[in-house]
Protein backbone atom coordinates (compact mmCIF):
# COMPACT_ATOMS: atom_id res chain seq x y z
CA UNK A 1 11.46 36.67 22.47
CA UNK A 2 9.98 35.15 19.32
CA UNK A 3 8.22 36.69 16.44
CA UNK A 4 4.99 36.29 16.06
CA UNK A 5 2.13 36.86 13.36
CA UNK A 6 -1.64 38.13 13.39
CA UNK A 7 -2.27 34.29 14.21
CA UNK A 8 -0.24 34.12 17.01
CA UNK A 9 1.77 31.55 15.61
CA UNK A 10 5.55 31.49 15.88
CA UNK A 11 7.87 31.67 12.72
CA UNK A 12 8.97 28.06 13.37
CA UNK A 13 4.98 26.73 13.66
CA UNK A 14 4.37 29.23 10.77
CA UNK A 15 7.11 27.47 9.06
CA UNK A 16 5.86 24.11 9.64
CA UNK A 17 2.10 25.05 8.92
CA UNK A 18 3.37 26.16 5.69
CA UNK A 19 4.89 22.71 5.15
CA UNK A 20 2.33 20.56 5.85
CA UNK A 21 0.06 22.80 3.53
CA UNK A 22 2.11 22.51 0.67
CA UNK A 23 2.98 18.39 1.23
CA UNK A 24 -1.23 18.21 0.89
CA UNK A 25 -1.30 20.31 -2.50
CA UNK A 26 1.06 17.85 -4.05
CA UNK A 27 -0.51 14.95 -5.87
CA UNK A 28 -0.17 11.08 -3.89
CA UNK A 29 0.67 8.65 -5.35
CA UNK A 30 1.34 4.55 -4.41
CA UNK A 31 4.72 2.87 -4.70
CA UNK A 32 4.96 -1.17 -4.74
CA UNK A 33 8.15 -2.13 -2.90
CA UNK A 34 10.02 -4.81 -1.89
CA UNK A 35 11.22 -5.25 1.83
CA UNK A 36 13.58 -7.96 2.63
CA UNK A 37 13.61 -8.45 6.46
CA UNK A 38 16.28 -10.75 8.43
CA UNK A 39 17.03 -11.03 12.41
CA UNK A 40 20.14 -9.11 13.15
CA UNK A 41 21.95 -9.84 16.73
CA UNK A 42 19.42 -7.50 18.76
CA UNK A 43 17.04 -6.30 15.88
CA UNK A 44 15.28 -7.07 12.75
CA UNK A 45 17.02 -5.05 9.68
CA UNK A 46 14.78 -4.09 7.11
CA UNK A 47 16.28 -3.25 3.31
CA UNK A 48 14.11 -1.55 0.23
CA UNK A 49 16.54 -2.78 -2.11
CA UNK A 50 14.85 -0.66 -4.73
CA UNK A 51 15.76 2.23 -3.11
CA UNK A 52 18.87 1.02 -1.16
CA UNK A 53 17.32 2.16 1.81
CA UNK A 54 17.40 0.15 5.54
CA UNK A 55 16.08 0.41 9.17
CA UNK A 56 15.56 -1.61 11.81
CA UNK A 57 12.90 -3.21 14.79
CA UNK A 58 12.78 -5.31 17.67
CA UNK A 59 9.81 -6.98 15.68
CA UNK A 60 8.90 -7.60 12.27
CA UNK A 61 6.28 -5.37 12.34
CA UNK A 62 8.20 -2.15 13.69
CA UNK A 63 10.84 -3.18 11.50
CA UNK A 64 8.42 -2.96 8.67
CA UNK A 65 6.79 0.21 10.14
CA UNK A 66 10.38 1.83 10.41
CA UNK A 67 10.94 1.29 7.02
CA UNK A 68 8.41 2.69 5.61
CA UNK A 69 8.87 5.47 7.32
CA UNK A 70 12.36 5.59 6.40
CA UNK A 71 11.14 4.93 2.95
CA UNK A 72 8.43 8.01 3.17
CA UNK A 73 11.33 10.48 4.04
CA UNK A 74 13.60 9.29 1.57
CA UNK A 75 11.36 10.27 -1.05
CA UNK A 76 10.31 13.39 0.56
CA UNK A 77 13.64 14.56 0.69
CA UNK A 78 15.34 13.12 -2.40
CA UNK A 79 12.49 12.51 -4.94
CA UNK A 80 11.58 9.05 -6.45
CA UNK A 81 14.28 7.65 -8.61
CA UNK A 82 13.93 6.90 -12.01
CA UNK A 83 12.63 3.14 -13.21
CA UNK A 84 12.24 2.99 -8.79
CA UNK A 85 9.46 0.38 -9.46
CA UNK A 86 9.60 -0.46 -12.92
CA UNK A 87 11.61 -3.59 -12.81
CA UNK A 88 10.35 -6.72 -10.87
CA UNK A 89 12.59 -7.34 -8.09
CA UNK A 90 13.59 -11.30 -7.35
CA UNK A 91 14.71 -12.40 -4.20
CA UNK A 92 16.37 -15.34 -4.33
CA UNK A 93 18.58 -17.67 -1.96
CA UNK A 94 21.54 -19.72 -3.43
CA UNK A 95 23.91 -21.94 -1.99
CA UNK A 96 28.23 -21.59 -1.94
CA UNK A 97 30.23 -24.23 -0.59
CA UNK A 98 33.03 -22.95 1.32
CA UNK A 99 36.77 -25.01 1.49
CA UNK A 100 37.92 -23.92 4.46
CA UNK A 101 41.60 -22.96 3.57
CA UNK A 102 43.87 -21.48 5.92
CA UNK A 103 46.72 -19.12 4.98
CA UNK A 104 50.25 -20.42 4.77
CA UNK A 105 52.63 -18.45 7.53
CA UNK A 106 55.12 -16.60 5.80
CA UNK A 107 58.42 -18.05 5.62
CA UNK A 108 61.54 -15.55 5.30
């Protein structure tokens, strides 16, 4: 049988009240970042590549949405890096032209 206090509450939803209270205490603040969003086989993959940090949606939007959430816990958990969103990220495309060689078999 659980534990419970003068509330009623269970450690667990104690422990989780307790959280929440604490995560609203703490100052917000906004964060600018970049996502970069292609079409994977099944999915669209989502990357912050300021915080080298990646999920994933059957849509754009969820895609987005997932990473932002992804984003959101990252930071909970590990902080916000240092110069995160100082630098301006560029995203750019570029172009390599590819000689298709073939290896040599191996002759004894």
């Amino acid at each position: 049988m659980q534990r419970r206090d003068n509330y009623g509450c269970s450690e667990s939803q104690a422990q989780q009240i307790t959280n929440r209270l604490f995560k609203a205490s703490l100052p917000k603040f906004t964060m600018n970042l970049t996502a970069i969003i292609r079409k994977g086989e099944k999915q669209y993959v989502a990357l912050c590549p300021e915080l080298d940090v990646v999920s994933q949606g059957h849509t754009i939007e969820k895609a987005l949405k997932n990473l932002k959430e992804a984003v959101e816990l990252y930071i909970e958990e590990m902080g916000v890096p240092e110069g995160a969103e100082s630098t301006e990220t560029i995203v750019a495309k570029f172009e390599v032209v590819s000689h298709d060689k073939t290896a040599a078999p191996l002759r004894a």
